[in-house]
Protein backbone atom coordinates (compact mmCIF):
# COMPACT_ATOMS: atom_id res chain seq x y z
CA UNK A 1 0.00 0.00 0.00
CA UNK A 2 2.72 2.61 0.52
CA UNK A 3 4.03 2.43 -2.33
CA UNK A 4 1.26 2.11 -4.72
CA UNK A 5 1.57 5.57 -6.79
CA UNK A 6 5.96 4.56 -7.02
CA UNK A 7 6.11 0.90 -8.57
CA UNK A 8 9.39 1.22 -10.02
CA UNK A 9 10.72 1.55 -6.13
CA UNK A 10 12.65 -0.95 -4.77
CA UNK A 11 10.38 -1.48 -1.91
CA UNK A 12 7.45 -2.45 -4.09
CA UNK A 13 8.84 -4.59 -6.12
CA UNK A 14 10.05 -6.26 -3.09
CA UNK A 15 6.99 -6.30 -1.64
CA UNK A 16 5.22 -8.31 -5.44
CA UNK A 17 7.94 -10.58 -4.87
CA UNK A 18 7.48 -11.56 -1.16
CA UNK A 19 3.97 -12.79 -1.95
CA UNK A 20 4.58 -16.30 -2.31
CA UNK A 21 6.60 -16.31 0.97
CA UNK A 22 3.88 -14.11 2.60
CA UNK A 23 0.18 -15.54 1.10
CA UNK A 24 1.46 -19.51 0.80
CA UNK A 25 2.44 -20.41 4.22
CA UNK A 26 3.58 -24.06 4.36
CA UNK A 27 0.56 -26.39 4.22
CA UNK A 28 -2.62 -25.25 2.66
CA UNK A 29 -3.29 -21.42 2.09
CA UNK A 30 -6.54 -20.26 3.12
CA UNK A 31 -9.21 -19.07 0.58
CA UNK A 32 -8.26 -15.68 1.21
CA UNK A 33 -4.90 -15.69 1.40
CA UNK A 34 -5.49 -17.99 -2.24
CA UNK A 35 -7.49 -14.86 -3.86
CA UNK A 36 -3.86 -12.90 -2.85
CA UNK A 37 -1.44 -15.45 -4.87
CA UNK A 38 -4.39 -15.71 -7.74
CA UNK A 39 -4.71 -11.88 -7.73
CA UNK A 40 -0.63 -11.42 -7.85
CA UNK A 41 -0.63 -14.29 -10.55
CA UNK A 42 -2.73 -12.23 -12.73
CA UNK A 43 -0.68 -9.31 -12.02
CA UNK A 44 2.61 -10.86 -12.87
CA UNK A 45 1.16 -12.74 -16.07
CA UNK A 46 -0.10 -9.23 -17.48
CA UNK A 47 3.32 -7.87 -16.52
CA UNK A 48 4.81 -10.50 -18.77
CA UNK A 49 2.44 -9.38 -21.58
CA UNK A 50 3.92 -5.99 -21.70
CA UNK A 51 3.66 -4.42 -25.23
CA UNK A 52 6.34 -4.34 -27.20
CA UNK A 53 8.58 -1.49 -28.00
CA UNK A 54 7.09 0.95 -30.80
CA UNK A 55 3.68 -0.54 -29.90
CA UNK A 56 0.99 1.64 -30.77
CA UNK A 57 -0.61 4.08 -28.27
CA UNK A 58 -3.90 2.27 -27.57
CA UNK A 59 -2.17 -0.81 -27.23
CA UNK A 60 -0.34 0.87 -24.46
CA UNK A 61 -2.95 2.65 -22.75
CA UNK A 62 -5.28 -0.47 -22.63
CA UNK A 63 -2.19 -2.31 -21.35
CA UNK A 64 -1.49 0.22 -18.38
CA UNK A 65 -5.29 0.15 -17.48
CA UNK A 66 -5.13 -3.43 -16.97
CA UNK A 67 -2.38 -3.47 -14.55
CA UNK A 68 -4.30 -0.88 -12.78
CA UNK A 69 -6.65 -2.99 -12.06
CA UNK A 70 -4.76 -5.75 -11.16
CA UNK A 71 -2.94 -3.55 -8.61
CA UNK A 72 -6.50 -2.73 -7.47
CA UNK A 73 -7.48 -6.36 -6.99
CA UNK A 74 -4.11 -7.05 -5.91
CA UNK A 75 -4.43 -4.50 -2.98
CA UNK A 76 -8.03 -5.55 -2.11
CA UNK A 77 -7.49 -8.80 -1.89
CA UNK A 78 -4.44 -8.38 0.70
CA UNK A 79 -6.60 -5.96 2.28
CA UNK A 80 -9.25 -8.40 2.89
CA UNK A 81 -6.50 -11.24 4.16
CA UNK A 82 -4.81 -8.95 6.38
CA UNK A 83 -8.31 -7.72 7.79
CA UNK A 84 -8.22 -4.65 6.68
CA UNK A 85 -11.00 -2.59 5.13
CA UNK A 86 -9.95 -0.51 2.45
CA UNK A 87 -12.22 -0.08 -0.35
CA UNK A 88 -11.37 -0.21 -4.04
CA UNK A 89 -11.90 3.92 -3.90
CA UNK A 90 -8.93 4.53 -1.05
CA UNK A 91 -6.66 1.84 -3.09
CA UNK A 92 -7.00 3.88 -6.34
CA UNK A 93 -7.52 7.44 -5.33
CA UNK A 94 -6.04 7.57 -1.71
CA UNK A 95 -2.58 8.10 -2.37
CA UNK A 96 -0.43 11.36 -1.69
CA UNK A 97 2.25 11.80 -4.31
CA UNK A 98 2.95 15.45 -5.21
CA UNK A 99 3.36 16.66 -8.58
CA UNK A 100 7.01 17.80 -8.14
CA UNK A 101 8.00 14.07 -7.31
CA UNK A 102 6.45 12.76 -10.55
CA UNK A 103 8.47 15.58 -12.29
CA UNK A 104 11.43 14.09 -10.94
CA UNK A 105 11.11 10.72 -11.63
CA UNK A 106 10.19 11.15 -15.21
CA UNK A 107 13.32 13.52 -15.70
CA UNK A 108 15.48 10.69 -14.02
CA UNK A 109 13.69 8.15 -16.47
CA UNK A 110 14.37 10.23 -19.89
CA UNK A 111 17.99 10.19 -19.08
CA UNK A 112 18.20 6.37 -18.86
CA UNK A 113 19.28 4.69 -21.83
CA UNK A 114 16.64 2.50 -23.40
């Protein structure tokens, strides 16, 4: 949940990749902590099914607005496991991340080689 609006940080890719450890406790997962791994699952597949370079711009928009949602499902899911009760509308819209932040990462981002 912290880092929600910054998924290129370290600490939330950490966090997608501590699911398994997390969510699938030896023996048999319960249903809800199940929906979690499903919901990453989905989430990682669609990551894999990233569109190719040069793609064109609907193909990349549609693309982002599925992972979106995956986050979003993601997030409720482990909301609902950890007993937590965010709804959908906090895990979308309830994030601080001020403007001057974004302009930094994107300037740090255009001077990356690609």
């Amino acid at each position: 949940m912290a880092h929600r609006a910054t998924r290129l940080n370290d600490d939330f890719i950490k966090a997608l990749n501590m699911i398994d450890l997390e969510f699938a406790p030896r023996g048999r997962p319960s249903k809800d902590d199940r929906a979690v791994i499903d919901a990453w699952r989905s989430l990682h597949g669609e990551y894999t099914r990233a569109p190719a370079d040069g793609a064109e711009q609907h193909e990349v928009t549609a693309w982002s607005q599925r992972i979106e949602d995956r986050i979003a499902a993601l997030l409720l899911a482990m909301s609902k496991a950890l007993k937590y009760n965010f709804t959908e509308e906090q895990i979308r819209r309830g994030i601080y991340y001020p403007r001057g932040r974004v302009e930094i990462e994107q300037n740090a981002a255009a001077v990356l080689p690609s």
